[in-house]
C-alpha atoms as a PDB file:
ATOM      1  CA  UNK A   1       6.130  -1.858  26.797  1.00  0.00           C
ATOM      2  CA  UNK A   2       4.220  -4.725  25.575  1.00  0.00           C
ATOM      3  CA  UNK A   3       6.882  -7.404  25.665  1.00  0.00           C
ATOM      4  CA  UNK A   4       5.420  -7.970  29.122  1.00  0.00           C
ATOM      5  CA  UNK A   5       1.991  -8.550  28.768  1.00  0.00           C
ATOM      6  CA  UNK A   6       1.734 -11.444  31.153  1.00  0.00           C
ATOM      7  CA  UNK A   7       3.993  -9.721  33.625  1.00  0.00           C
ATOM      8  CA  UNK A   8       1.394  -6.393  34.112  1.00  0.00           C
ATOM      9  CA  UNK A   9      -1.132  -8.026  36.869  1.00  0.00           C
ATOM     10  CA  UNK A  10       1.411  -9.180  38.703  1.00  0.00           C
ATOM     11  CA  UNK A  11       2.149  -7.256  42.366  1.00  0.00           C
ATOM     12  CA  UNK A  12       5.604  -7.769  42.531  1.00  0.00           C
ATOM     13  CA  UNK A  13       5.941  -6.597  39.257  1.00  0.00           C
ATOM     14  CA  UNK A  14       4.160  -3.351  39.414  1.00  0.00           C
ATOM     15  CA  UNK A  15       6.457  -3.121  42.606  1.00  0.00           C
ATOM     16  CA  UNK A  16       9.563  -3.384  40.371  1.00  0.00           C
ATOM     17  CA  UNK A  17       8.096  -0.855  37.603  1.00  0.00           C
ATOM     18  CA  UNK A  18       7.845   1.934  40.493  1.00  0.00           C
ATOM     19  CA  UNK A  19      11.379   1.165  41.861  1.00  0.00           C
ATOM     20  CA  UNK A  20      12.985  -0.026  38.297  1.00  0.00           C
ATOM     21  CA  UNK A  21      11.022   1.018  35.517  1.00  0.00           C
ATOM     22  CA  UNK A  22      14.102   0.380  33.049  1.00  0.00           C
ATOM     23  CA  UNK A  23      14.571  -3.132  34.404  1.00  0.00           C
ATOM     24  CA  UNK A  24      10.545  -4.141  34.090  1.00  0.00           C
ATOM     25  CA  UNK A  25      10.240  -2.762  30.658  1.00  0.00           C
ATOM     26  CA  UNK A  26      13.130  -5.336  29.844  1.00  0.00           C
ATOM     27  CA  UNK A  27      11.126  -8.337  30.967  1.00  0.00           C
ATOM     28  CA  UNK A  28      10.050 -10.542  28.519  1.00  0.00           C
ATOM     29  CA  UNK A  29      12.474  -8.980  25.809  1.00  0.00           C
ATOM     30  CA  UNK A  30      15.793  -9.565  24.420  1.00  0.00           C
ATOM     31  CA  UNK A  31      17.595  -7.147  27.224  1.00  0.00           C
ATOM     32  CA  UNK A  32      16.205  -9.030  30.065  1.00  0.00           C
ATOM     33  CA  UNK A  33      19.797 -11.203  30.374  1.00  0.00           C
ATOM     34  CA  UNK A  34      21.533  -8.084  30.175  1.00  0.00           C
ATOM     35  CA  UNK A  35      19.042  -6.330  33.062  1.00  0.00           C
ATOM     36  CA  UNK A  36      19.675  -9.308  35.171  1.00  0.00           C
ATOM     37  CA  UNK A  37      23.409  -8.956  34.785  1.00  0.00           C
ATOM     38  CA  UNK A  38      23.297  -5.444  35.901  1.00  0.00           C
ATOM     39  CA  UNK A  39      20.917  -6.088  38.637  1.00  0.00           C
ATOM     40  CA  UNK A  40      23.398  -9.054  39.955  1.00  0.00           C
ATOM     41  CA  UNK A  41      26.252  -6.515  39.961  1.00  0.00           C
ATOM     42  CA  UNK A  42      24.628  -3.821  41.765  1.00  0.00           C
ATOM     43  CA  UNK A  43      22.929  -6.527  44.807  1.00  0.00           C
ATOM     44  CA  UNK A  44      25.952  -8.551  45.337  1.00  0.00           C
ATOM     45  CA  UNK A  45      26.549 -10.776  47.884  1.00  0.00           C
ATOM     46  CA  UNK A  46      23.747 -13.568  47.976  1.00  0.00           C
ATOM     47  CA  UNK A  47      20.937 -12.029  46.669  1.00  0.00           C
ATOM     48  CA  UNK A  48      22.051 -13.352  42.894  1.00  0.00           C
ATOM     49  CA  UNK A  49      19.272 -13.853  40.650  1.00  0.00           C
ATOM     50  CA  UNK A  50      18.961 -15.685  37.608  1.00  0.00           C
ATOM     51  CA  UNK A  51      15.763 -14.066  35.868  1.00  0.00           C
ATOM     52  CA  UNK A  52      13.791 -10.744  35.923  1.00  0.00           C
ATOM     53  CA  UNK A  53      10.834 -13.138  37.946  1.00  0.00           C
ATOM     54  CA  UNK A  54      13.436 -13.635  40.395  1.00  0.00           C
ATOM     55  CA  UNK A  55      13.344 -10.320  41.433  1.00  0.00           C
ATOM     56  CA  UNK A  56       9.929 -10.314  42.576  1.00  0.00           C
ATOM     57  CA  UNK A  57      11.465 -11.957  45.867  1.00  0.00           C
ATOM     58  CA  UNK A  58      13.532  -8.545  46.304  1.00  0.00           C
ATOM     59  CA  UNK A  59      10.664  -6.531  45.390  1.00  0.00           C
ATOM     60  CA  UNK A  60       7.975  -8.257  47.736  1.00  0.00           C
ATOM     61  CA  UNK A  61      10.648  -9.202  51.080  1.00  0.00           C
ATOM     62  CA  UNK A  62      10.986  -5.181  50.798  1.00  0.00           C
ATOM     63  CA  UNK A  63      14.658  -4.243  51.955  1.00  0.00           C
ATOM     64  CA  UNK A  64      15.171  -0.420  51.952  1.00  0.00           C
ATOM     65  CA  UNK A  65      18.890  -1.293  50.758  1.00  0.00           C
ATOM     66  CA  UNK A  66      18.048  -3.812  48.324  1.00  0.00           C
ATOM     67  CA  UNK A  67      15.254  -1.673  46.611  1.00  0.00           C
ATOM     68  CA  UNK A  68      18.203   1.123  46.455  1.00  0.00           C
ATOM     69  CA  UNK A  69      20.465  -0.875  45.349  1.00  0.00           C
ATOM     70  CA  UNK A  70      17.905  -1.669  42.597  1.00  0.00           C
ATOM     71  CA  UNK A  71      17.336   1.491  41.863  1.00  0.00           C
ATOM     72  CA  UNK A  72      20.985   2.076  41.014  1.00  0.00           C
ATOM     73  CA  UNK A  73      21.051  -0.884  38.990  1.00  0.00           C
ATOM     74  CA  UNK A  74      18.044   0.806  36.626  1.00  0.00           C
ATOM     75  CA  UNK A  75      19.968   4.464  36.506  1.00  0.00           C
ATOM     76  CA  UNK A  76      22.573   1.678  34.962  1.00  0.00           C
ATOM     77  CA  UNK A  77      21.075   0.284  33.519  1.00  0.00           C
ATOM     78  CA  UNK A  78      19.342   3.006  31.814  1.00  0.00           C
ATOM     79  CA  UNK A  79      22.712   4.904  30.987  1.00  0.00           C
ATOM     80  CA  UNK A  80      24.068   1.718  29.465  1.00  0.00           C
ATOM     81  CA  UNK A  81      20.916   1.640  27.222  1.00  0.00           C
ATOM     82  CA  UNK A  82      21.426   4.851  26.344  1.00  0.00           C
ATOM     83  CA  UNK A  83      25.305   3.941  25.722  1.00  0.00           C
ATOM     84  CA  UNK A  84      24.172   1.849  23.146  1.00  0.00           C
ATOM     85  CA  UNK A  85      21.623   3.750  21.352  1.00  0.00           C
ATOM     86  CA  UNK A  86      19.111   1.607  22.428  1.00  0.00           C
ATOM     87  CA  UNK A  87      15.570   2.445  22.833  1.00  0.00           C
ATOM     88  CA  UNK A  88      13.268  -0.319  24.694  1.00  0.00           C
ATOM     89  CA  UNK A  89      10.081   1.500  24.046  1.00  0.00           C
ATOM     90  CA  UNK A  90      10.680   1.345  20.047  1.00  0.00           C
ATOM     91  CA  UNK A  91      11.430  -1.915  20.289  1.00  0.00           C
ATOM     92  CA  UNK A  92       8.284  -2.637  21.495  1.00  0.00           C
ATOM     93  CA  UNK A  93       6.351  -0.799  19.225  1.00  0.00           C
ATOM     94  CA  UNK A  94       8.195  -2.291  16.657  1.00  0.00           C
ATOM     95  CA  UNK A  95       7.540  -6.143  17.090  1.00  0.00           C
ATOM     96  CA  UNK A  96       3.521  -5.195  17.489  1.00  0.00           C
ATOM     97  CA  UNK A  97       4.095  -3.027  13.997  1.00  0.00           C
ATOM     98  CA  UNK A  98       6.005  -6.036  13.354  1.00  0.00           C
ATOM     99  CA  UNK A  99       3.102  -8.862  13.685  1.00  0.00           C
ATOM    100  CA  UNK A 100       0.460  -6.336  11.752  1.00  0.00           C
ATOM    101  CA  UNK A 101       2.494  -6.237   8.665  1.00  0.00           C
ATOM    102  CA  UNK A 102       3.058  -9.592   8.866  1.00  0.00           C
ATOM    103  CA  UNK A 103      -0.775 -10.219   9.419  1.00  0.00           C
ATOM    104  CA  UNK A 104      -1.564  -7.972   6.322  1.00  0.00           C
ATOM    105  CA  UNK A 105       0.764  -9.769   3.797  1.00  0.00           C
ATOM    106  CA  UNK A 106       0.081 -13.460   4.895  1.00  0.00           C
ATOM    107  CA  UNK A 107      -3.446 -12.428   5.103  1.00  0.00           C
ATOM    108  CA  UNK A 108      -4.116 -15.874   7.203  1.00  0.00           C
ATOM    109  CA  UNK A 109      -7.617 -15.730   7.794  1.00  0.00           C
ATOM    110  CA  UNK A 110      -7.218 -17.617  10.765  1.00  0.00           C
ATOM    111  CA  UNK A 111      -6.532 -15.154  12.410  1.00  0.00           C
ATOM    112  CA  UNK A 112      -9.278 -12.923  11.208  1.00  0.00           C
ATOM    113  CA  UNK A 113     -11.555 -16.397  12.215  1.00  0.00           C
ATOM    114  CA  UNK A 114     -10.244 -16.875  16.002  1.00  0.00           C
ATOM    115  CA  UNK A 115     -11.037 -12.761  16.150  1.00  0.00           C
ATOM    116  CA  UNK A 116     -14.821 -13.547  14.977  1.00  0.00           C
ATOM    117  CA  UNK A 117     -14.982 -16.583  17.358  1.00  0.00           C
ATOM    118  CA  UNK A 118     -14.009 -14.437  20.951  1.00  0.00           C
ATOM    119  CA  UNK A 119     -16.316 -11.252  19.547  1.00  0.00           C
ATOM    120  CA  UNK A 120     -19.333 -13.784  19.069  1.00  0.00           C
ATOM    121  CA  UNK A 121     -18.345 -15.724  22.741  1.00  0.00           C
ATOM    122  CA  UNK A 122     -17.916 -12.479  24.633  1.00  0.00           C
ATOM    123  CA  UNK A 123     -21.472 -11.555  22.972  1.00  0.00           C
ATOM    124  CA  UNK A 124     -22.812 -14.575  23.770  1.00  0.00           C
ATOM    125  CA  UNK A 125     -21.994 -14.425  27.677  1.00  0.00           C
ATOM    126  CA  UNK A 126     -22.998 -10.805  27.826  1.00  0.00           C
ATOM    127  CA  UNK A 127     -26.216 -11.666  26.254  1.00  0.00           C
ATOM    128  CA  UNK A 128     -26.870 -14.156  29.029  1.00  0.00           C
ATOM    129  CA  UNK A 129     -25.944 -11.728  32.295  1.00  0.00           C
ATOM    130  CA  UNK A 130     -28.443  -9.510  30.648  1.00  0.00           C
ATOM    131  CA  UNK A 131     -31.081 -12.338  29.906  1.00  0.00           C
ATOM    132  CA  UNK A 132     -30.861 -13.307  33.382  1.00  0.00           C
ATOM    133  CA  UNK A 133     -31.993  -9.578  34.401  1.00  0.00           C
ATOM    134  CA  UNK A 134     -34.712  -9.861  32.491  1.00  0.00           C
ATOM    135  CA  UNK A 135     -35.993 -13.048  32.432  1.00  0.00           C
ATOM    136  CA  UNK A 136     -36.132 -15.080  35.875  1.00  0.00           C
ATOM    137  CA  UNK A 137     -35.064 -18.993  34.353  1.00  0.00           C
ATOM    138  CA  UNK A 138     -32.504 -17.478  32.950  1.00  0.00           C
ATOM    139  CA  UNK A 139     -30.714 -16.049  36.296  1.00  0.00           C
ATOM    140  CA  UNK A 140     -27.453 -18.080  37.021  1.00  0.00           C
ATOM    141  CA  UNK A 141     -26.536 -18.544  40.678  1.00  0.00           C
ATOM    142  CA  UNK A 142     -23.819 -19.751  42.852  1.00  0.00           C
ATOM    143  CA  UNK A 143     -20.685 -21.667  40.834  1.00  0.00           C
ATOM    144  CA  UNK A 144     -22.806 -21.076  37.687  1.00  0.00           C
ATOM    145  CA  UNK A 145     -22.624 -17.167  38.402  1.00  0.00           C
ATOM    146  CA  UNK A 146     -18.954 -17.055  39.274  1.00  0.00           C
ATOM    147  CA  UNK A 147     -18.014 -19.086  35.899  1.00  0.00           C
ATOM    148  CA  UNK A 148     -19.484 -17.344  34.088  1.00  0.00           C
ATOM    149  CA  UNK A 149     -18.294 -13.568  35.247  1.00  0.00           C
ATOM    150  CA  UNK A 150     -14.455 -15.146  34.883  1.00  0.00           C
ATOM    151  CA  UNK A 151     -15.260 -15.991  31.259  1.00  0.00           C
ATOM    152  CA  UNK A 152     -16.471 -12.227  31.067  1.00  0.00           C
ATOM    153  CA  UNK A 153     -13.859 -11.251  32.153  1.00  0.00           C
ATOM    154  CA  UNK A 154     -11.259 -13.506  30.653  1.00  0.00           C
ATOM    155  CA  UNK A 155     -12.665 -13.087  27.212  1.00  0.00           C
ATOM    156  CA  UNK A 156     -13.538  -9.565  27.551  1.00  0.00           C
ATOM    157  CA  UNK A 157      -9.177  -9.237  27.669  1.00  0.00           C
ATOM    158  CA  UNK A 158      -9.122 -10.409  24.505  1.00  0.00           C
ATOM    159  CA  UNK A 159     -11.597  -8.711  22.923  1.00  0.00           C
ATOM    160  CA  UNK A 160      -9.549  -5.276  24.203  1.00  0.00           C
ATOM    161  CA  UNK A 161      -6.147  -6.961  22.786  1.00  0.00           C
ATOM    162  CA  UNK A 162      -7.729  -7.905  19.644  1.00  0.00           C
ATOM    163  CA  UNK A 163      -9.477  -4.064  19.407  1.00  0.00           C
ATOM    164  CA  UNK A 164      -5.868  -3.170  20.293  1.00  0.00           C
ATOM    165  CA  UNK A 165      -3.899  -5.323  17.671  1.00  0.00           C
ATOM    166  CA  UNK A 166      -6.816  -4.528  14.824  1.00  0.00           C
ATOM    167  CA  UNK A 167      -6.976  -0.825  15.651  1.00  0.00           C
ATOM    168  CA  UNK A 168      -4.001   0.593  17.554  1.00  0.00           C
ATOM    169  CA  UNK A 169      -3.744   0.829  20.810  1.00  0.00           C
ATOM    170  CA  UNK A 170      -4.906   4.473  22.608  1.00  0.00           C
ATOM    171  CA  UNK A 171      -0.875   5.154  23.087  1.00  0.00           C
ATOM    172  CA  UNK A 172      -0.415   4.299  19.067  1.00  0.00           C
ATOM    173  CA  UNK A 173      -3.096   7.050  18.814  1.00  0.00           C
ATOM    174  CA  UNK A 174      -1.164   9.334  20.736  1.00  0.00           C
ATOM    175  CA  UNK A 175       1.828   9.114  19.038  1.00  0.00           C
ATOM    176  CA  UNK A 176       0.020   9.283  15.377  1.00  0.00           C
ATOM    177  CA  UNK A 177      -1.948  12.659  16.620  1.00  0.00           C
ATOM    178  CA  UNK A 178       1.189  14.346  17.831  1.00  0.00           C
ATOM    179  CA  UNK A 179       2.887  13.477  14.614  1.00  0.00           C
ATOM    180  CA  UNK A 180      -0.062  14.715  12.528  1.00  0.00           C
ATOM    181  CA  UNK A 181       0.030  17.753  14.691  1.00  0.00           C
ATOM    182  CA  UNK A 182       3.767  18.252  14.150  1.00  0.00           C
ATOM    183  CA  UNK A 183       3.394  17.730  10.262  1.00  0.00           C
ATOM    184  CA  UNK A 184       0.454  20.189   9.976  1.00  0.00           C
ATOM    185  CA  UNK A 185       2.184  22.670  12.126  1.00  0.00           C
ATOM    186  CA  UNK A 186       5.106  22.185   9.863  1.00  0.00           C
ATOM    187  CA  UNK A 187       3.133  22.674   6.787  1.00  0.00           C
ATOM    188  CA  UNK A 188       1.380  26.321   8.007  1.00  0.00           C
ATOM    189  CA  UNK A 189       4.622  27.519   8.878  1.00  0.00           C
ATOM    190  CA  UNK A 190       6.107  27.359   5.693  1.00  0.00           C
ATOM    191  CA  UNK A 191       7.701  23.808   5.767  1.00  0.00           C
ATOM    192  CA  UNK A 192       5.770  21.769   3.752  1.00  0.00           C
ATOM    193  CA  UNK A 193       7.198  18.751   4.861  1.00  0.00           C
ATOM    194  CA  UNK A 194       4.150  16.720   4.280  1.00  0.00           C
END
């Protein structure tokens, strides 16, 4: 699910991940033409669309019969997927297994510099919201205040992406537990598959 990073905060399409879950995990990735196609078929009539976005309009004007029809456009898509032998999720976690290996044999430490640079700026603005608790001239206030609580907040994303991308993500953790789990269980028992 992270080919649609960008996608995530938006309302309409946290709408169309309750109604078509298939359909969102698509966006941003090489099914999305084929979601769209399926989508099309299923709404009919003028409601044509020409990109996953465009679906927000369905999503947010909030027509019982268009969010059905929707909805029978993801159980479509979902069977055609499945048709296929396609698997959206893996292809996800692929391309982010993907970009690490590519990190680790390039070894660009440009990278590894840009990291360093948002760690020390999301320190830095940290260490001024908690200078101004302390110490009265440096309190911020008004437009000064706001600014600089976005840039918290905006920086503090990429410090989680980069933790994310250097470390795993939480579900990446998940997965590698169960496995472990399934390998030890399988070595007890007699397996010794390890």
């Amino acid at each position: 699910m992270g080919l649609f990073k960008g996608l995530k905060n938006k309302k309409w399409f946290r709408g169309l991940m309750q109604v078509a879950p298939a359909i969102a995990a698509a966006a941003g990735g090489p099914l999305a033409g084929m979601a769209v196609q399926l989508a099309n078929r299923h709404l009919g009539g003028d409601k044509q669309i020409s990109s996953i976005e465009e679906l927000g309009t369905i999503i947010t004007g909030g027509d019982p019969d268009d969010l059905l029809k929707l909805r029978d456009a993801d159980q479509a898509f979902e069977i055609k997927l499945k048709d296929l032998d396609i698997d959206i999720k893996e292809i996800g976690e692929k391309s982010i297994q993907g970009a690490r290996e590519m990190q680790e044999k390039i070894n660009d430490p440009a990278a590894n510099h840009l990291s360093y640079i948002v760690l020390a700026t999301f320190g830095v603005l940290a260490a001024t919201v908690l200078a101004g608790f302390f110490f009265e001239e440096f309190q911020l206030e008004g437009p000064a205040e706001r600014f600089v609580f976005l840039l918290i907040g905006l920086v503090g994303s990429w410090v989680t992406q980069i933790m994310n991308f250097r470390f795993g993500s939480s579900r990446g953790s998940l997965i590698k537990t169960i496995e472990l789990s399934e390998a030890l269980k399988s070595y007890i028992s007699g397996g010794r598959k390890v």
